[in-house]
Protein backbone atom coordinates (compact mmCIF):
# COMPACT_ATOMS: atom_id res chain seq x y z
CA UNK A 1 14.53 -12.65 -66.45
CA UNK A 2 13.46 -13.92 -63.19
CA UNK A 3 11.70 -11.71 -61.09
CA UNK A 4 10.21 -12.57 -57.02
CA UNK A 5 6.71 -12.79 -56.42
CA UNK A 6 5.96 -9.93 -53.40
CA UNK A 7 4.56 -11.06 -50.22
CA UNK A 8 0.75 -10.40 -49.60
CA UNK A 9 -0.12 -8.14 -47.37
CA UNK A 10 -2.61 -10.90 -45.69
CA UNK A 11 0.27 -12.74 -44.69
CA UNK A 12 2.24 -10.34 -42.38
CA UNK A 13 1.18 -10.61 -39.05
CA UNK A 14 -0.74 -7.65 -38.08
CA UNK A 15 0.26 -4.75 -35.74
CA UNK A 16 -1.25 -4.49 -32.31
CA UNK A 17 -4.20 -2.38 -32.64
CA UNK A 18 -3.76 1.36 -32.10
CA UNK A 19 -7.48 1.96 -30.70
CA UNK A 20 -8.62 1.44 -27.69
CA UNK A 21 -9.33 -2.24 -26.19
CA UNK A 22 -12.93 -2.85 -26.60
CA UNK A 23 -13.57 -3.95 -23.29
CA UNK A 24 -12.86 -0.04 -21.60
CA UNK A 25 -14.03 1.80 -25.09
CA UNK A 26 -16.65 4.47 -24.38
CA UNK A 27 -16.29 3.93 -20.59
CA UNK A 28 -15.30 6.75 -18.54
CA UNK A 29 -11.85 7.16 -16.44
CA UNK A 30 -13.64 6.36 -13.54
CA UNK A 31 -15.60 3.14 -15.12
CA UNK A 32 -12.35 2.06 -16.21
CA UNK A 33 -10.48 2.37 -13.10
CA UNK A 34 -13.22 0.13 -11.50
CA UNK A 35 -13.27 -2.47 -14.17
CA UNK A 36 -9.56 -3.10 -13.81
CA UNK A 37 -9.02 -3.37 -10.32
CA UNK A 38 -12.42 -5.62 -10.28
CA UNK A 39 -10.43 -7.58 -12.21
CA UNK A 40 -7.46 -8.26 -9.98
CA UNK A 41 -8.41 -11.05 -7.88
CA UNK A 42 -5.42 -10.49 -5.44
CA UNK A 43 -6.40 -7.02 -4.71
CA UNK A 44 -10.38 -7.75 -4.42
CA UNK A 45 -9.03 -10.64 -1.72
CA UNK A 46 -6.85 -8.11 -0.02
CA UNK A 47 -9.57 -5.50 0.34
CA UNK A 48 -12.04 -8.05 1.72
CA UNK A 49 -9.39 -9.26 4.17
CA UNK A 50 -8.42 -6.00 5.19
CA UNK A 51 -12.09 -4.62 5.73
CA UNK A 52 -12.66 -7.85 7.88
CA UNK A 53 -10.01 -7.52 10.16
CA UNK A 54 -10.53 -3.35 10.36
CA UNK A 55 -14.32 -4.08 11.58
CA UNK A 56 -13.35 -6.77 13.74
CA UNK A 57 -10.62 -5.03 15.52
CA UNK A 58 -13.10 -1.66 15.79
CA UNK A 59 -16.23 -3.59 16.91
CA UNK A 60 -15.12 -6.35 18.90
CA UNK A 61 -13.40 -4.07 21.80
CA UNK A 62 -15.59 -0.25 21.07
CA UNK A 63 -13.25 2.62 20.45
CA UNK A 64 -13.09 6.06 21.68
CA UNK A 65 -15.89 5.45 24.29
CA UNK A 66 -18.42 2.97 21.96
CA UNK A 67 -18.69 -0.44 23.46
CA UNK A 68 -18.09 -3.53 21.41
CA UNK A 69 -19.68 -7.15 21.26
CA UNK A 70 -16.73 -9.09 22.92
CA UNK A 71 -17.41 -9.60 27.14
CA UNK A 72 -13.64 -8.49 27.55
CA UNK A 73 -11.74 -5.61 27.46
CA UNK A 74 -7.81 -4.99 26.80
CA UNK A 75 -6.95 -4.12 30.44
CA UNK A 76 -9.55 -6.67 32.49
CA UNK A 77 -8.33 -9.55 34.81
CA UNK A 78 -10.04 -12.67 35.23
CA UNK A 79 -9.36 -15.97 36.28
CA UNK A 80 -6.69 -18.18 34.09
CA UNK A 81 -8.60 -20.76 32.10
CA UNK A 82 -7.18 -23.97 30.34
CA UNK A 83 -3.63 -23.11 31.66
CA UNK A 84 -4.43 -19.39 29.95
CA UNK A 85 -4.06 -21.53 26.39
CA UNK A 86 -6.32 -20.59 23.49
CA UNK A 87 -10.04 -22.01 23.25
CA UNK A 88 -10.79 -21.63 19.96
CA UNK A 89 -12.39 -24.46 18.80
CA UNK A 90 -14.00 -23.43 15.56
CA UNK A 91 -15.91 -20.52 14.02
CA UNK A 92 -18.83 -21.19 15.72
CA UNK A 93 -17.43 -22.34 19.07
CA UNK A 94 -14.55 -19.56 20.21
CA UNK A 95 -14.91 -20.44 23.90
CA UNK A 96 -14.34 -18.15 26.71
CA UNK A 97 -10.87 -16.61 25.84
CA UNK A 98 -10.28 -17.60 21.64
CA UNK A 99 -6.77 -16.22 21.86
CA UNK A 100 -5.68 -17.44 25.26
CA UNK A 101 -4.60 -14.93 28.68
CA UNK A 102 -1.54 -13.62 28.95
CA UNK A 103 0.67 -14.36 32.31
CA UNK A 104 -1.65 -12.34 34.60
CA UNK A 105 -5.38 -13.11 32.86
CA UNK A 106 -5.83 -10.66 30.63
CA UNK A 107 -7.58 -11.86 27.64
CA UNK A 108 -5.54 -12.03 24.35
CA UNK A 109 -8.08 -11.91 22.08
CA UNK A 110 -9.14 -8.66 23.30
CA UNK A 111 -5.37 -7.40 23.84
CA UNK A 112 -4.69 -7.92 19.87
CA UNK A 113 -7.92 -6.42 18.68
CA UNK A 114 -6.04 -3.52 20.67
CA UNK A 115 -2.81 -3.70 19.13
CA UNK A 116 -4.57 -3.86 15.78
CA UNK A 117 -6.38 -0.94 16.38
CA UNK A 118 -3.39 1.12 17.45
CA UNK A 119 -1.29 -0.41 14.32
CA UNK A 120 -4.38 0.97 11.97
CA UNK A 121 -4.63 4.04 13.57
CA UNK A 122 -0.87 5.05 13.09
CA UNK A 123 -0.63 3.35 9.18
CA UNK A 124 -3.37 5.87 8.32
CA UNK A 125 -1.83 8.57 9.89
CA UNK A 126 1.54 8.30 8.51
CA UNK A 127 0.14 7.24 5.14
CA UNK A 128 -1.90 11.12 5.19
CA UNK A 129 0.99 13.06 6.68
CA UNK A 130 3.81 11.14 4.76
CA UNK A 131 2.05 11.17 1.71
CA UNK A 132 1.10 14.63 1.50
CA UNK A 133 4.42 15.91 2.16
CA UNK A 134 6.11 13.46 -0.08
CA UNK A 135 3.57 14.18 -2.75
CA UNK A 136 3.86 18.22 -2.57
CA UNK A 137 7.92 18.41 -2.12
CA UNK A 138 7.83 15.90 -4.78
CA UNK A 139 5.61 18.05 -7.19
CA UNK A 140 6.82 21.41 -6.89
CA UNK A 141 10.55 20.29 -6.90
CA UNK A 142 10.11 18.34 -10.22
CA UNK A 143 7.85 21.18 -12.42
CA UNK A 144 9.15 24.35 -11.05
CA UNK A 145 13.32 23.16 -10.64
CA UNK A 146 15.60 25.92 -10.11
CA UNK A 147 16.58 27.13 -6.70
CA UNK A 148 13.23 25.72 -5.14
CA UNK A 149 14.00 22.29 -5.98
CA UNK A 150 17.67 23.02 -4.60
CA UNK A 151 16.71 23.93 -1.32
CA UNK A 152 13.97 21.34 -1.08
CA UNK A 153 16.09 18.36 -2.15
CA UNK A 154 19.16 19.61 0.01
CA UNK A 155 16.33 19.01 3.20
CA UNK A 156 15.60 15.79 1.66
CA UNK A 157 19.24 14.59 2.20
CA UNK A 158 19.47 16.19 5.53
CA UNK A 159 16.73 13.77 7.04
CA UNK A 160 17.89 11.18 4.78
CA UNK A 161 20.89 10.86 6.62
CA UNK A 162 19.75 10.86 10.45
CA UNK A 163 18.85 7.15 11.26
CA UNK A 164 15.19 7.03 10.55
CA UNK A 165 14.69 4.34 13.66
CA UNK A 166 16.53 6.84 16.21
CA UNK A 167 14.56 10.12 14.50
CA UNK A 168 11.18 8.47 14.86
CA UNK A 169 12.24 7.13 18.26
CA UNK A 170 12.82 10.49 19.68
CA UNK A 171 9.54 11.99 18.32
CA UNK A 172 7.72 8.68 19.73
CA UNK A 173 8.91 9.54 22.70
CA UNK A 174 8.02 13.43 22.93
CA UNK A 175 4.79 12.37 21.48
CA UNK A 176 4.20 9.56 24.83
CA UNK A 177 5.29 12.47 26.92
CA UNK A 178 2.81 14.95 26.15
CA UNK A 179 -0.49 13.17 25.23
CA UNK A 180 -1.96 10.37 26.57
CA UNK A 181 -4.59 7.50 25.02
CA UNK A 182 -5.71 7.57 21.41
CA UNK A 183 -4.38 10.87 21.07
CA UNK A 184 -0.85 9.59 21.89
CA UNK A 185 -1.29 6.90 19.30
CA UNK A 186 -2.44 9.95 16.65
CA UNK A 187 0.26 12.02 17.37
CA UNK A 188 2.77 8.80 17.38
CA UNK A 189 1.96 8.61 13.65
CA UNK A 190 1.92 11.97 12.58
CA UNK A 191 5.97 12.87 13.91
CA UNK A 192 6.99 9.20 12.35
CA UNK A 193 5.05 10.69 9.33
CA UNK A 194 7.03 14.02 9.31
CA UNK A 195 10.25 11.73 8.99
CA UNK A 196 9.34 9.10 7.08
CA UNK A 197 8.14 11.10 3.54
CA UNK A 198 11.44 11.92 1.67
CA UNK A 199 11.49 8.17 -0.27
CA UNK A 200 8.25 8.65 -1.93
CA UNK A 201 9.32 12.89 -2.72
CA UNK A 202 12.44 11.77 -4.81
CA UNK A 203 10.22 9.19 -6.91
CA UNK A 204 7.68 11.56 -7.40
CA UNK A 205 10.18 14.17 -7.88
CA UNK A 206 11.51 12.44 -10.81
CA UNK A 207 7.73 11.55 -12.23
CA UNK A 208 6.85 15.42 -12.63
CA UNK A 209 10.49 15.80 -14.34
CA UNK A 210 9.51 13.43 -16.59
CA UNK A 211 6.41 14.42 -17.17
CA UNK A 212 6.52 18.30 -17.30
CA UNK A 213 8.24 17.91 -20.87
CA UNK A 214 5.57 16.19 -22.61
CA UNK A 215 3.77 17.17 -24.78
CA UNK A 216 0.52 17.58 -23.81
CA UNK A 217 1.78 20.31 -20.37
CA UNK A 218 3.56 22.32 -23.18
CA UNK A 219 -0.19 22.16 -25.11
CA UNK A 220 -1.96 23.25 -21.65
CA UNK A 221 0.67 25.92 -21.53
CA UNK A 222 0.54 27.77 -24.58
CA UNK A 223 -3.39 27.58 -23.89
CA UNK A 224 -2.79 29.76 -20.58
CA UNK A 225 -3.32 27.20 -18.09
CA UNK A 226 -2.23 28.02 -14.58
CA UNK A 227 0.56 26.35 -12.98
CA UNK A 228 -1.28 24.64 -10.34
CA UNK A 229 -3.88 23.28 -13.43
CA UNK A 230 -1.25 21.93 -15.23
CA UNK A 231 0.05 20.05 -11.66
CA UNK A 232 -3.08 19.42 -10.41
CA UNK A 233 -5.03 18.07 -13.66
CA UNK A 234 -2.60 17.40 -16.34
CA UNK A 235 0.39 16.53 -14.70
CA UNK A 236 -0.95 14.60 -11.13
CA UNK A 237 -3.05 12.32 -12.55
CA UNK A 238 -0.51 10.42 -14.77
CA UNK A 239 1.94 10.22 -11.79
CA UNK A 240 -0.97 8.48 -9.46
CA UNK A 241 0.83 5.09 -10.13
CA UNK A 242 3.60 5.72 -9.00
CA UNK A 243 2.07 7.46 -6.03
CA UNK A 244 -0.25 5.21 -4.63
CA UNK A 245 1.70 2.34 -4.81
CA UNK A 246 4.67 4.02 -2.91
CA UNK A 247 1.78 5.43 -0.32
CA UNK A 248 0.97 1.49 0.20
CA UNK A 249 4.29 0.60 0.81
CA UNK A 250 4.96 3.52 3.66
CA UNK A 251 1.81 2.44 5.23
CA UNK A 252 2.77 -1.28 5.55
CA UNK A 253 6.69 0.22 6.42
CA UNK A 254 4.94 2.21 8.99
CA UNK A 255 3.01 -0.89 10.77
CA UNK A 256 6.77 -2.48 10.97
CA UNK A 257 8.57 0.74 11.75
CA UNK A 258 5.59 1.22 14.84
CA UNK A 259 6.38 -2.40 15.56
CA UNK A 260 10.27 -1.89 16.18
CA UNK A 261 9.42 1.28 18.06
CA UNK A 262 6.98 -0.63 20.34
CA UNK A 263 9.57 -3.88 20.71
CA UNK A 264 12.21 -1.26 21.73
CA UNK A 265 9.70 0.21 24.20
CA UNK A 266 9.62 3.69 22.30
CA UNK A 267 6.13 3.03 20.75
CA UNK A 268 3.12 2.74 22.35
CA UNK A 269 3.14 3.01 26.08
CA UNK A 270 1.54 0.82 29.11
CA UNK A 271 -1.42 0.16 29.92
CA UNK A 272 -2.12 0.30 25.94
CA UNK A 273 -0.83 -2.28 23.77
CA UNK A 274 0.49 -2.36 20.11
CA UNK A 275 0.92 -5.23 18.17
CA UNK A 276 4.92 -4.71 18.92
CA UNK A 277 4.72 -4.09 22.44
CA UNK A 278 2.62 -7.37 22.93
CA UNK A 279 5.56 -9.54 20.77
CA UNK A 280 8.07 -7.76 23.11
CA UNK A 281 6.77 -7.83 26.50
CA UNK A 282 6.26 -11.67 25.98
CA UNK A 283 9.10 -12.81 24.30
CA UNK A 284 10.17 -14.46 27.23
CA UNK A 285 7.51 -16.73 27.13
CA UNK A 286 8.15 -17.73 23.46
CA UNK A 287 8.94 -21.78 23.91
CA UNK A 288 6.08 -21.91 27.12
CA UNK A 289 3.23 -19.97 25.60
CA UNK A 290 3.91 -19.24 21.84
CA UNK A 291 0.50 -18.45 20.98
CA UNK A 292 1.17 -14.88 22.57
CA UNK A 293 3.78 -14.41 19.26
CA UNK A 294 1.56 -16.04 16.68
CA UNK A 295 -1.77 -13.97 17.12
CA UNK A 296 0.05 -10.90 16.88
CA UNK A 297 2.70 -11.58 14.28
CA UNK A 298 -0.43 -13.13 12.17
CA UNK A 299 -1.86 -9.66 12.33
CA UNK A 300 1.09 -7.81 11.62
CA UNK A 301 1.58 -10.04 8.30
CA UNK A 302 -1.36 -10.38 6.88
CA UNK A 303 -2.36 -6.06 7.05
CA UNK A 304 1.18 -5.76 5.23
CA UNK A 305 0.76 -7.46 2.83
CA UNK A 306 -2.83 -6.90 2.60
CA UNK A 307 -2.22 -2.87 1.38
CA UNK A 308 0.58 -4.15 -0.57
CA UNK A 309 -1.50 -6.08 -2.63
CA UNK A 310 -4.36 -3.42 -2.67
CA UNK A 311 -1.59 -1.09 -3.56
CA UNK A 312 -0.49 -3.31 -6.47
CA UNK A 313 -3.82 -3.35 -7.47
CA UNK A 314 -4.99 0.67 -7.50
CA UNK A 315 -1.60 1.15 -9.16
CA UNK A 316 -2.38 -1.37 -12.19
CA UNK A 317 -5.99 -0.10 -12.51
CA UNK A 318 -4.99 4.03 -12.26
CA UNK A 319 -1.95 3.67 -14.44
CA UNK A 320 -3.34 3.58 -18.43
CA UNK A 321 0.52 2.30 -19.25
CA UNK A 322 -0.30 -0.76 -17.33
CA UNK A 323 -1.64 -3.68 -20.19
CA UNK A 324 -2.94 -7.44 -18.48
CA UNK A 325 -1.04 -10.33 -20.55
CA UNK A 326 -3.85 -12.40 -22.15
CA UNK A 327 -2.19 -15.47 -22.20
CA UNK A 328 -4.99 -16.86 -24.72
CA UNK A 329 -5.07 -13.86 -27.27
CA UNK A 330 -1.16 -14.55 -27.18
CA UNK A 331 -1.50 -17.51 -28.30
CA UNK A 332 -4.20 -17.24 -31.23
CA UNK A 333 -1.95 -14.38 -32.64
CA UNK A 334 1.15 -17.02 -32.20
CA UNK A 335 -1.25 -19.42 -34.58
CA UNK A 336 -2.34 -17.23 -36.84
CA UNK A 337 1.14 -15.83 -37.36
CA UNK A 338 2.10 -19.36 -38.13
CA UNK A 339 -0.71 -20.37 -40.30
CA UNK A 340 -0.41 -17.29 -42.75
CA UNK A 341 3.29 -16.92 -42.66
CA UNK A 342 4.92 -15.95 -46.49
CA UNK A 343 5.90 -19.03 -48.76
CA UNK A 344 9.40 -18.66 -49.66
CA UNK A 345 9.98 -16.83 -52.56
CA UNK A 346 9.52 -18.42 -56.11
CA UNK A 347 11.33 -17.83 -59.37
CA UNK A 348 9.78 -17.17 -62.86
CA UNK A 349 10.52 -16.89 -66.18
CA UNK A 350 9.97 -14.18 -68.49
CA UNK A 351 8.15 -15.07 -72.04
């Protein structure tokens, strides 16, 4: 009788270890939250580049009444230098006018630290208005369903279907009509935020829908927590993903939906500038002078995709589903799966 010898348990390959890593054991939510998004280089670059350009654009030109370093300010004349072409020559040489003059001597350099500010101003504003709203419709549609999240979806689809370009237009535009200044800019981005919300309440919608029949929200139940505890501690904090990385992306869609507004001449109104409304009021001067497109258009790219990445990054480090491929420990477990693999089975004979 021939009977097979059994495999050892030494040579399976071992399951992925249930406990925690040992790089975030013992550290606290908050510790652990910093160590990952430390550890995304993209994000760390983003948030450097970002803070850069937010101080330069604040300091350079004052705001609200503070002065700034730079000798020129977004609506002073002087005399057209170098053919009004930029005279940047290096980071310690920026000559009298870095960015160049415009077509009647205004200096550019001063005119995009302008723009910048505006386009900063409205992303945070929209980003707070449309993220609240999209948050709470979100929430209280997806835990408390019924005939509240009927009526609340149902005015989800009714701005979902007005053209959110010719919505946001028309606020602009009562907005430019009743305020002036930094206040026009303000209330600019909170009516494009009270549009602009209704993507991020359907995804966060379906989060708490998810997430209200778990386990652990039926455990704070039956232990009397309050509704608003079980959103607000048990139920929020494992949808912040999913919300901060869709709150990234409707502040960089806001900086392009305030640049369309501003190109169509909706947006920010003369004598301020946007980054838009300096693209569009020299776009005739595009094959002559195309400095006046790059300065601005290098803004506008590089804060999108800045809070994208910074975005990408808060999501990965918030969200305890998200796992960093170690391309090394991949490869060890590859080996040693290889190296203590089972012989094929052998046959012997009974005495």
């Amino acid at each position: 009788m021939t009977t097979p010898n059994p495999v050892t348990p030494s040579a399976q390959l071992p399951d992925e270890p249930a406990t925690p890593a040992r790089e975030t054991k013992g550290l606290s939510q908050g510790a652990i939250v910093r160590k990952r998004f430390i550890g995304n280089t993209a994000a760390l670059v983003s948030i450097v580049v970002f803070v850069f350009i937010f101080i330069l654009a604040f300091s350079s030109i004052g705001f609200a009444g503070v002065p700034g370093w730079w000798k020129y300010n977004h609506t002073q004349f002087s005399e057209t230098i170098n053919g009004g072409r930029p005279t940047f020559v290096h980071l310690f040489n920026w000559g009298e006018h870095p960015f160049g003059q415009d077509r009647i001597g205004r200096d550019y350099f001063a005119m995009t630290m302008r723009g910048t500010q505006q386009s900063i101003m409205i992303m945070f504003v929209i980003g707070a208005v449309g993220g609240f709203l999209g948050v709470v419709v979100g929430a209280v549609s997806g835990y408390f369903r019924g005939w509240i999240e009927s009526v609340l979806m149902r005015v989800v689809d009714i701005i979902i279907i007005i053209p959110l370009l010719i919505l946001a237009a028309v606020l602009g535009r009562i907005a430019g009509d009743k305020v002036q200044g930094n206040m026009a800019t303000i209330a600019l981005g909170v009516f494009i935020g009270l549009v602009i919300w209704t993507g991020l309440s359907r995804l966060v919608r379906g989060e708490f829908l998810s997430l209200r029949e778990r386990e652990f929200v039926d455990a704070a139940r039956i232990a009397g927590a309050s509704n608003s505890r079980i959103i607000f501690k048990h139920i929020l904090p494992n949808a912040v993903g999913v919300i901060i990385v869709n709150v990234t992306l409707l502040m960089s869609a806001a900086i392009l939906l305030e640049t369309g507004l501003s190109y169509l001449g909706l947006g920010v109104k003369a004598p301020d500038v946007s980054l838009g409304s300096l693209i569009s009021n020299n776009q005739e001067a595009f094959s002559t002078r195309p400095w006046l497109f790059w300065f601005p258009g290098l803004f506008i790219v590089v804060i999108c995709l800045s809070i994208n990445f910074i975005g990408d990054g808060l999501r990965d480090a918030f969200d305890p589903r998200q796992k960093k491929f170690n391309a090394a420990r991949a490869k060890d477990r590859s080996t040693h799966g290889s190296a203590t693999a089972a012989p094929a089975p052998t046959t012997t004979t009974a005495p």
